[in-house]
C-alpha atoms as a PDB file:
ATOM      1  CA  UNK A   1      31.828  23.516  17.685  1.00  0.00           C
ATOM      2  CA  UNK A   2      28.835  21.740  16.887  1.00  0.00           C
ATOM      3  CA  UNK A   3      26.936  22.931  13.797  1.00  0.00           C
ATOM      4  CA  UNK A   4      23.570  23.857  13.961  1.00  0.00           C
ATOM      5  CA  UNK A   5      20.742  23.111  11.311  1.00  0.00           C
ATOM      6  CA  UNK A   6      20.476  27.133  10.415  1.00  0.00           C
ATOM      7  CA  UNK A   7      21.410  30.329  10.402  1.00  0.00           C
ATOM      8  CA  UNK A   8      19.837  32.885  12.917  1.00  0.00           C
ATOM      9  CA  UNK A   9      20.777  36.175  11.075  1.00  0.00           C
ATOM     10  CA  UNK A  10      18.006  38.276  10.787  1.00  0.00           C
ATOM     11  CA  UNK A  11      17.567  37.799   6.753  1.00  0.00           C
ATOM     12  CA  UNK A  12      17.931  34.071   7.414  1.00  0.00           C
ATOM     13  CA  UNK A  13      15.293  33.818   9.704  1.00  0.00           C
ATOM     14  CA  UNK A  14      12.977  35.804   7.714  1.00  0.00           C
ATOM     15  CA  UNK A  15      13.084  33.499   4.570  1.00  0.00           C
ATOM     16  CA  UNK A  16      12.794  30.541   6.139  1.00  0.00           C
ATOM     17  CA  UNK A  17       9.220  31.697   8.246  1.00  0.00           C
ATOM     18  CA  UNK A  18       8.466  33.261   5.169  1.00  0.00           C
ATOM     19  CA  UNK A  19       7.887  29.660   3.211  1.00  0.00           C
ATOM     20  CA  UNK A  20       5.274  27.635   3.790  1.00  0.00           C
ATOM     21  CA  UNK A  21       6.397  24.233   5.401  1.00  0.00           C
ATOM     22  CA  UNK A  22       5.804  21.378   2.720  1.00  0.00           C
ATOM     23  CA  UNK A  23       4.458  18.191   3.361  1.00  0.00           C
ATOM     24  CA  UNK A  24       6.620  15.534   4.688  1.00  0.00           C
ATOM     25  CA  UNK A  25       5.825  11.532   3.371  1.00  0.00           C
ATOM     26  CA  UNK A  26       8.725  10.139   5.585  1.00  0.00           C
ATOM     27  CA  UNK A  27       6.182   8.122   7.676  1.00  0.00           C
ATOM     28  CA  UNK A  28       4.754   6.998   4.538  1.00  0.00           C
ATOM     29  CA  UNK A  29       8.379   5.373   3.211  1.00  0.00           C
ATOM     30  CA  UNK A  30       9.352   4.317   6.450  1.00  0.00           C
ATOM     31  CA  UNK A  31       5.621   2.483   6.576  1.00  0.00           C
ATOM     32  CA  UNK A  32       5.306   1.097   3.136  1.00  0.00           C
ATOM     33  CA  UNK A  33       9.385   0.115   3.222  1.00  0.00           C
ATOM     34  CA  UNK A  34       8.762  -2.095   6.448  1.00  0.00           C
ATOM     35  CA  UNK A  35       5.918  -3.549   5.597  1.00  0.00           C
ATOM     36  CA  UNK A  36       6.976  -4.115   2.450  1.00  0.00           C
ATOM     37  CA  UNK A  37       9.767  -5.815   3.127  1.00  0.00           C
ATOM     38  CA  UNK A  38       8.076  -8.000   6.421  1.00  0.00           C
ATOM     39  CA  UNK A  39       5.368  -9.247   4.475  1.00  0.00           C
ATOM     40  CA  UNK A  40       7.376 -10.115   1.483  1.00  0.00           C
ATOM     41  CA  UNK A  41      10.036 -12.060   3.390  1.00  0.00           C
ATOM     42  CA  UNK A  42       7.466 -13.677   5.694  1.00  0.00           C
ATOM     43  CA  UNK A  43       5.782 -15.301   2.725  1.00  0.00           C
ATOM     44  CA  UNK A  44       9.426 -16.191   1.592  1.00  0.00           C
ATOM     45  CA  UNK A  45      10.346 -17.684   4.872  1.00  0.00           C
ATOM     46  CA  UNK A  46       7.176 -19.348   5.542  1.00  0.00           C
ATOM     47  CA  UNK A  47       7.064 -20.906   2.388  1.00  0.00           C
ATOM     48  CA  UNK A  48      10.768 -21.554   2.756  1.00  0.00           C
ATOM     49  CA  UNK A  49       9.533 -23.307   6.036  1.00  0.00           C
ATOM     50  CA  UNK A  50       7.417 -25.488   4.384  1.00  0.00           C
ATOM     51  CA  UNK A  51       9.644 -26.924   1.771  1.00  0.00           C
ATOM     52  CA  UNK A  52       7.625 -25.618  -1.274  1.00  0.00           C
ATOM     53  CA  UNK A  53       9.477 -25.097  -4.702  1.00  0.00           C
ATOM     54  CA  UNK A  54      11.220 -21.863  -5.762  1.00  0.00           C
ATOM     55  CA  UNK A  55       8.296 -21.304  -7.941  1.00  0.00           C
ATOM     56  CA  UNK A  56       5.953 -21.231  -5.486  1.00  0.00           C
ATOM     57  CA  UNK A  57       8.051 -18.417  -3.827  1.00  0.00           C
ATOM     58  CA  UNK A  58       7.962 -16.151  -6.978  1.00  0.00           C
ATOM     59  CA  UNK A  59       3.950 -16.511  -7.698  1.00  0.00           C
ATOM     60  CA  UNK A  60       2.903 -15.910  -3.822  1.00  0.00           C
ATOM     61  CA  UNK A  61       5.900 -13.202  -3.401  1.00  0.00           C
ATOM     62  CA  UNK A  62       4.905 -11.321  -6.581  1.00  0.00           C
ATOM     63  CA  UNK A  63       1.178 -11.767  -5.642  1.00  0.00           C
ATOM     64  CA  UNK A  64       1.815 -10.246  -2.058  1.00  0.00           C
ATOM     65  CA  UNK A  65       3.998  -7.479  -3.923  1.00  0.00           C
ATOM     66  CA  UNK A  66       1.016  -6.252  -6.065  1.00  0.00           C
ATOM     67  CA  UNK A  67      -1.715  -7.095  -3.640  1.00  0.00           C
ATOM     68  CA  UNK A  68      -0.262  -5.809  -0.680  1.00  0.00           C
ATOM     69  CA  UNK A  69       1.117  -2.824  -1.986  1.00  0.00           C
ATOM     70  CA  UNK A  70      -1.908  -1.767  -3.301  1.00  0.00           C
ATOM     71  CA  UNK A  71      -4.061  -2.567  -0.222  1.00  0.00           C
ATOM     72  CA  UNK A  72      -1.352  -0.431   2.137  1.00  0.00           C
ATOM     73  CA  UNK A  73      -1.471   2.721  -0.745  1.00  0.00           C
ATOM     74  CA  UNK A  74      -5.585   2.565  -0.783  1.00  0.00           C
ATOM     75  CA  UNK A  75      -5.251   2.267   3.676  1.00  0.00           C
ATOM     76  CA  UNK A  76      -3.176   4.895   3.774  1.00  0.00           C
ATOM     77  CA  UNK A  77      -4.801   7.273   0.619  1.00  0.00           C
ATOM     78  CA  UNK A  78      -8.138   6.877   3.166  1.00  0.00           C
ATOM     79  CA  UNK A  79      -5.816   7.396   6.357  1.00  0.00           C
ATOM     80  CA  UNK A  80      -4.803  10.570   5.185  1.00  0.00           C
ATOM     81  CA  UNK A  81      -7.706  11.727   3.720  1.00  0.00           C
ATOM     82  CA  UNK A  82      -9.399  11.639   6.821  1.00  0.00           C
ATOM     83  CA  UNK A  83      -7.545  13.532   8.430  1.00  0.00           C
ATOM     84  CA  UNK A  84      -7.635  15.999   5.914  1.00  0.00           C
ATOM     85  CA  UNK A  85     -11.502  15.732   5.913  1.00  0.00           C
ATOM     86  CA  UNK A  86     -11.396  16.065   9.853  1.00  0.00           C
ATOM     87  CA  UNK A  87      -9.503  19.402   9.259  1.00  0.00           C
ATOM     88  CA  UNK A  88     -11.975  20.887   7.106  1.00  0.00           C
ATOM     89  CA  UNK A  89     -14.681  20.135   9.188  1.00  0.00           C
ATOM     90  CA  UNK A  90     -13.287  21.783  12.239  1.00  0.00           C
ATOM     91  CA  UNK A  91     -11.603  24.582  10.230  1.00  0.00           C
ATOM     92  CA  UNK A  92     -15.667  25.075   9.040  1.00  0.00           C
ATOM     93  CA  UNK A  93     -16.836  24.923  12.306  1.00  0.00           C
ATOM     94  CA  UNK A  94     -14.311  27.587  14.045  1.00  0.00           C
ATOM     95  CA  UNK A  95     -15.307  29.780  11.131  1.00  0.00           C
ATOM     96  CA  UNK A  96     -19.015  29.008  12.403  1.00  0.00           C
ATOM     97  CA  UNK A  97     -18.100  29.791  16.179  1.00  0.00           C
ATOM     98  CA  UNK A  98     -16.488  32.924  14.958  1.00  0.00           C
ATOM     99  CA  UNK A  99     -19.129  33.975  13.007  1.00  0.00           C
ATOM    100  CA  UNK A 100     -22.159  32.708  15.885  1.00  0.00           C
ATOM    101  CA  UNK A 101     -20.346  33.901  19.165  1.00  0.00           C
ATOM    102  CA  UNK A 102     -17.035  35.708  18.928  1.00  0.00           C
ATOM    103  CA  UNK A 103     -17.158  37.073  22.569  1.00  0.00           C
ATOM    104  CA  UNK A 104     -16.514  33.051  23.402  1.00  0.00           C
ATOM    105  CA  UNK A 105     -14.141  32.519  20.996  1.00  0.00           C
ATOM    106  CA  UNK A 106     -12.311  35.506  21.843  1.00  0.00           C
ATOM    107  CA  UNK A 107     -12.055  34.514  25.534  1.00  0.00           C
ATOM    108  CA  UNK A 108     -10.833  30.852  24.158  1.00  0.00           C
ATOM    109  CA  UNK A 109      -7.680  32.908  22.815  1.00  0.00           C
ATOM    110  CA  UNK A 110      -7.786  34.673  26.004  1.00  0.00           C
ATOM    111  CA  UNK A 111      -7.447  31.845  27.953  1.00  0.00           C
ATOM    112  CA  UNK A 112      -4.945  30.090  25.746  1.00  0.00           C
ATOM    113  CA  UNK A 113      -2.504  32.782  25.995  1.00  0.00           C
ATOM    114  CA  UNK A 114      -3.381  33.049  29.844  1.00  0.00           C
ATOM    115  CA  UNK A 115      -2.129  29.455  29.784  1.00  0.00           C
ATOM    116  CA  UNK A 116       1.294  30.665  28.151  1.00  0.00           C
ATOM    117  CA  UNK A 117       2.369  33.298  30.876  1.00  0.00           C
ATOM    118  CA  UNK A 118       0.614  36.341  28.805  1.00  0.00           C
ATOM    119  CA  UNK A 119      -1.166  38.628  31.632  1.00  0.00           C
ATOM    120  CA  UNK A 120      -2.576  42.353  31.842  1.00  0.00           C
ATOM    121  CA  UNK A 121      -2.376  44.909  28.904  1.00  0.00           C
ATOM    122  CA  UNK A 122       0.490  42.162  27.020  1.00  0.00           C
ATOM    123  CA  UNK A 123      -2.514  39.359  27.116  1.00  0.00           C
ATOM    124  CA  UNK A 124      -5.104  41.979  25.614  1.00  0.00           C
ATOM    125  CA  UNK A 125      -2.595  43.074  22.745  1.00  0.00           C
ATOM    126  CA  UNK A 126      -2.588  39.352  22.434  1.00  0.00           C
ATOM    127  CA  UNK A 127      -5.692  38.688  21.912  1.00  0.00           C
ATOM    128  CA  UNK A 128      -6.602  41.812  19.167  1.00  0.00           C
ATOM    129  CA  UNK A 129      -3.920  40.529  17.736  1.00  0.00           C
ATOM    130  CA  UNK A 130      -4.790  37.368  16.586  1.00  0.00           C
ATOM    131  CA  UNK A 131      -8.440  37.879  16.179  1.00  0.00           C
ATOM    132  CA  UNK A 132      -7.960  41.093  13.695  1.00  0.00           C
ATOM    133  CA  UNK A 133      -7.493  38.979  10.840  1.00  0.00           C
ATOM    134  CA  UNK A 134     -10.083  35.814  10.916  1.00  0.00           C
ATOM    135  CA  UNK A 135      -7.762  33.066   9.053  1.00  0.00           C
ATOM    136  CA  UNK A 136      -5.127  33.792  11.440  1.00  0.00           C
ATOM    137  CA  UNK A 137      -7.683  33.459  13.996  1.00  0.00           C
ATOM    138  CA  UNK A 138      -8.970  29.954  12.857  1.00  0.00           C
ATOM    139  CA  UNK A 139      -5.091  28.779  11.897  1.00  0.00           C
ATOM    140  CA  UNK A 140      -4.661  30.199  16.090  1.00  0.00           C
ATOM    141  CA  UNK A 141      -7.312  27.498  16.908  1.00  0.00           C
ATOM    142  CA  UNK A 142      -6.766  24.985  14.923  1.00  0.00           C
ATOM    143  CA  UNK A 143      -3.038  24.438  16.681  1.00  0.00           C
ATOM    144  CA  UNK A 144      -4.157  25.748  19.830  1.00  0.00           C
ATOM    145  CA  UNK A 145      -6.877  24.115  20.540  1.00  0.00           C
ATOM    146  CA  UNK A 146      -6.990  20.632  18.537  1.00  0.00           C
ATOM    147  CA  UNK A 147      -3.382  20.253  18.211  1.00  0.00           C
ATOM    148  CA  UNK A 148      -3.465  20.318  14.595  1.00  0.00           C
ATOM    149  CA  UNK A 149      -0.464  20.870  12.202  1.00  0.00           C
ATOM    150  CA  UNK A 150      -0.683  23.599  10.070  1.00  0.00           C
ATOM    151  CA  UNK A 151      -0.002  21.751   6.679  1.00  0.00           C
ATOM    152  CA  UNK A 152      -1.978  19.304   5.466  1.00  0.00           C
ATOM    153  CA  UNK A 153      -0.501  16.118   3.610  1.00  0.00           C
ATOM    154  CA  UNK A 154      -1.972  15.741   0.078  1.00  0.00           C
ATOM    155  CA  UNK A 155      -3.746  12.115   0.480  1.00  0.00           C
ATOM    156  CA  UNK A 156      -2.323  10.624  -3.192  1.00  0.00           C
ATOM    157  CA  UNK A 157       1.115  11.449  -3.012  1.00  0.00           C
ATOM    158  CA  UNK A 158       1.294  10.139   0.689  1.00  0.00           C
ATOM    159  CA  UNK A 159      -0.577   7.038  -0.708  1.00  0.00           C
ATOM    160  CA  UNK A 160       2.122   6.850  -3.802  1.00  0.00           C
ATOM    161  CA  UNK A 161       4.802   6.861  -1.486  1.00  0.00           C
ATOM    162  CA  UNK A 162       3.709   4.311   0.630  1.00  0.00           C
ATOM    163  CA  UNK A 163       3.278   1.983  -2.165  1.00  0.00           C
ATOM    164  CA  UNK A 164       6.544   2.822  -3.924  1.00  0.00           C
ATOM    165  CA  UNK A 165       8.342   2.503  -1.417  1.00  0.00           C
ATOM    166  CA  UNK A 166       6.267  -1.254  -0.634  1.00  0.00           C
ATOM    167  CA  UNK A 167       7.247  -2.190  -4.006  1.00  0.00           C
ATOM    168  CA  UNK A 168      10.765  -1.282  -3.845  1.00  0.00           C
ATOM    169  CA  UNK A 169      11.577  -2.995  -0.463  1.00  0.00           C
ATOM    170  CA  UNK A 170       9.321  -5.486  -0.311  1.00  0.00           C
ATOM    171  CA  UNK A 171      10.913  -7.102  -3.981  1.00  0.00           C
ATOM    172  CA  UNK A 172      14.211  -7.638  -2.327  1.00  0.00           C
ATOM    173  CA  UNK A 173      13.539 -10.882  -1.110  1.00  0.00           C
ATOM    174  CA  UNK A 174      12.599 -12.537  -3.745  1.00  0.00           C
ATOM    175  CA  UNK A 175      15.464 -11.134  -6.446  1.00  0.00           C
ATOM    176  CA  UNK A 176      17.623 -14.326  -5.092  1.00  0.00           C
ATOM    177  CA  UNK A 177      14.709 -16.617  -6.013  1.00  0.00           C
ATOM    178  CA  UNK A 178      14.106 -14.151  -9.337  1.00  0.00           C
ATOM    179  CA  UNK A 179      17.632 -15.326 -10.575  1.00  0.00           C
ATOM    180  CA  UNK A 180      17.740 -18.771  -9.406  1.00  0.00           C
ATOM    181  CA  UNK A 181      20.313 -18.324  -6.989  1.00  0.00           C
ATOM    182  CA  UNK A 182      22.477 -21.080  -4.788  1.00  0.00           C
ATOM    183  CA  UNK A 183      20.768 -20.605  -1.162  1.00  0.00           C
ATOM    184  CA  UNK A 184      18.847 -18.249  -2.417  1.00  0.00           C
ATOM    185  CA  UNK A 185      16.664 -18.234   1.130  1.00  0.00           C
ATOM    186  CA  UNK A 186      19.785 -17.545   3.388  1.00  0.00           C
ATOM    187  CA  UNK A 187      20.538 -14.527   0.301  1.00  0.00           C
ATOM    188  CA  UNK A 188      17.222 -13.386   0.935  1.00  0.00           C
ATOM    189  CA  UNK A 189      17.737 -13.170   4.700  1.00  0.00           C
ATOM    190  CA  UNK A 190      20.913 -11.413   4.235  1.00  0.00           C
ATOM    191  CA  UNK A 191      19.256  -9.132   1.584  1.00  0.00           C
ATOM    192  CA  UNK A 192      16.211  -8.198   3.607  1.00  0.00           C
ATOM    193  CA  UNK A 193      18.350  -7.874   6.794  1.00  0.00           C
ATOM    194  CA  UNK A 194      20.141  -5.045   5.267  1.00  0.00           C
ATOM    195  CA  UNK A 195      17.207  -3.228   3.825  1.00  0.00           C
ATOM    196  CA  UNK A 196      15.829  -3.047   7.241  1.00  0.00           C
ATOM    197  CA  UNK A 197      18.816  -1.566   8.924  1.00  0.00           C
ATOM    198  CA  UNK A 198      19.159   0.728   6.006  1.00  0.00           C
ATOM    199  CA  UNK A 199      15.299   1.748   6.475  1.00  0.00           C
ATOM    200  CA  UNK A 200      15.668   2.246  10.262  1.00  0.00           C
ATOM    201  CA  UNK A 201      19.347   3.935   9.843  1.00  0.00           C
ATOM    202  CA  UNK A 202      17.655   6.141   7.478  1.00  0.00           C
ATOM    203  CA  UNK A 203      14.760   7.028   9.563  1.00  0.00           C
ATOM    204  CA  UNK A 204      16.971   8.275  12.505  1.00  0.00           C
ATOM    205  CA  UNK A 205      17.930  11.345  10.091  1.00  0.00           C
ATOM    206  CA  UNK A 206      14.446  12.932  11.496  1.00  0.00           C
ATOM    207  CA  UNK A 207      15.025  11.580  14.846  1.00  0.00           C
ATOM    208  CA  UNK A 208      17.319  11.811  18.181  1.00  0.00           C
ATOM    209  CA  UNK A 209      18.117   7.900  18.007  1.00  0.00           C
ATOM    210  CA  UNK A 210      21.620   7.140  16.662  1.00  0.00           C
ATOM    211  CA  UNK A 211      21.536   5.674  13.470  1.00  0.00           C
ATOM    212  CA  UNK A 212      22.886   2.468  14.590  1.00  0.00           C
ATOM    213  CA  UNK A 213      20.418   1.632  17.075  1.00  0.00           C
ATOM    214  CA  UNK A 214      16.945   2.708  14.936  1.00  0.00           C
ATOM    215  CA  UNK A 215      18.976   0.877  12.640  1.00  0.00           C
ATOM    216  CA  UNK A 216      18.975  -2.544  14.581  1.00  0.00           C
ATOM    217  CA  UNK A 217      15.312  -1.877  16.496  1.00  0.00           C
ATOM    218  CA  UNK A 218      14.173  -1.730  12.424  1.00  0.00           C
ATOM    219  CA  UNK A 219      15.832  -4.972  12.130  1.00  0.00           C
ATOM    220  CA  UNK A 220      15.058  -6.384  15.674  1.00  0.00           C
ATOM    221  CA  UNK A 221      10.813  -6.162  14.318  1.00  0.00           C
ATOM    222  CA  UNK A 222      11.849  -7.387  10.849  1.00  0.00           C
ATOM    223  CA  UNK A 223      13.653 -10.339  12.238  1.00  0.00           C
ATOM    224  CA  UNK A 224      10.775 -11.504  14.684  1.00  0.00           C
ATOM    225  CA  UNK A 225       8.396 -11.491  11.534  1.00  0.00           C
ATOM    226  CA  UNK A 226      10.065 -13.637   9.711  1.00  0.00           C
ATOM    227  CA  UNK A 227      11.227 -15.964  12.620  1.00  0.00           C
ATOM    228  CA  UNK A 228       7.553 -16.398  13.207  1.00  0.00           C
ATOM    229  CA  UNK A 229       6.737 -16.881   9.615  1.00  0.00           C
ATOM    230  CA  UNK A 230       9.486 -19.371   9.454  1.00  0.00           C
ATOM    231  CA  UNK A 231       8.311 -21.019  12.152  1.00  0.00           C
ATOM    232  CA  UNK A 232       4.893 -21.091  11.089  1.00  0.00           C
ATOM    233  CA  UNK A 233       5.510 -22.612   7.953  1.00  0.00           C
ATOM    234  CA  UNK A 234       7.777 -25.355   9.273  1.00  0.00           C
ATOM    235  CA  UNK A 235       4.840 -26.253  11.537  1.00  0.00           C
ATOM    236  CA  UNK A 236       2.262 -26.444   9.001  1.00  0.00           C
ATOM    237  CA  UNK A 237       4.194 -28.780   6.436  1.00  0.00           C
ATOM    238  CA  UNK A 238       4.816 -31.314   9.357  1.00  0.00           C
ATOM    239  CA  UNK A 239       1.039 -30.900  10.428  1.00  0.00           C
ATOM    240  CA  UNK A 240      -0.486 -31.905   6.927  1.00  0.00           C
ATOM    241  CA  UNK A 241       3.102 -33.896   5.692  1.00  0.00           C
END
């Protein structure tokens, strides 16, 4: 019998609606761990490419690290925050509608619920319903009509995440070339190969894709990154050899 995620007992069902649905930052690891680890390696394969010293590898790689990681966290703390700003300026400007011309608002909710099967004395109920209380009546609109979630993602720890998880990822690469390792490239390969199959493996946990194959499409973009970077490089130190 397969098992299912939760209980449906009455008591079950009431604690879980009763708590508020935190925030979740998966897209922010999942975003800062690829990248992270693509733009890390790339620099490690193009320079690898080229024929440049293991030195050379370290200073750019550790460069990129800091740099990049940085410049993802500050993209995605302004990311988020938008979105969060674009909330409270239509949350504001329901209130507004509300307040200027509830007859039109109301028949918004009519029409929504009209839209959902509701018809008669059931759609009326529906209707007084939501519009007694006027929160409840913005929250309606605010998924209803904008297709908005109803928690927002605080923009800092999204943006900590992201870069965190950067860090983390993206320093894999260049640990072979950190402790002066034999074939430290094809170790690096290896190494970064695995952390993107781990990422994407991970990542299916919140999706319907088995494991395996988000596991190897994670690996499949990671791979064509560094090919090109590779590449790339190669071609550039025979341009200006």
């Amino acid at each position: 019998m397969t098992q299912l995620e939760h209980e449906h007992s009455a008591e079950a069902i009431a604690a879980r609606l009763s708590k508020q649905p935190g925030p979740s930052y998966l897209r922010d690891w999942v975003l800062g761990g690829v990248d992270g680890a693509i733009t890390t390696f790339a620099i490690v394969a193009g320079v690898a490419g080229a024929g440049l010293s293991y030195s050379i590898v370290i200073i750019l790689g550790v460069a990129n690290l800091i740099a990049d990681g940085i410049s993802m966290a500050a993209g995605n703390y302004s990311g988020v925050k938008a979105e969060n700003d674009e909330y409270a300026r239509l949350r504001q400007m329901e209130r507004r509608h509300i307040e200027k011309t509830p007859d039109g608002e109301r028949e918004e909710v009519r029409q929504i619920f009209a839209g959902k099967g509701f018809e008669g004395d059931d759609l009326e109920r529906a209707v007084d319903v939501i519009t007694a209380n006027e929160e409840r009546w913005i929250d309606f609109m605010l998924t209803e009509e904008f297709g908005l979630p109803k928690g927002q993602r605080p923009a800092l720890p999204a943006a900590l995440a992201t870069f965190a998880a950067f860090v983390v990822c993206g320093a894999i690469p260049l640990v072979p070339y950190l402790f002066g390792m034999d074939d430290s490239f094809v170790a690096a390969a290896i190494g970064t190969g695995v952390a993107f199959f781990l990422i994407g493996a991970l990542k299916s946990k919140w999706s319907t894709i088995r494991w395996w194959v988000s596991g190897a499409e994670t690996l499949s973009i990671g791979a064509a990154a560094a090919v090109a970077a590779f590449v790339i490089g190669d071609f550039l130190e025979k341009l200006v050899a």
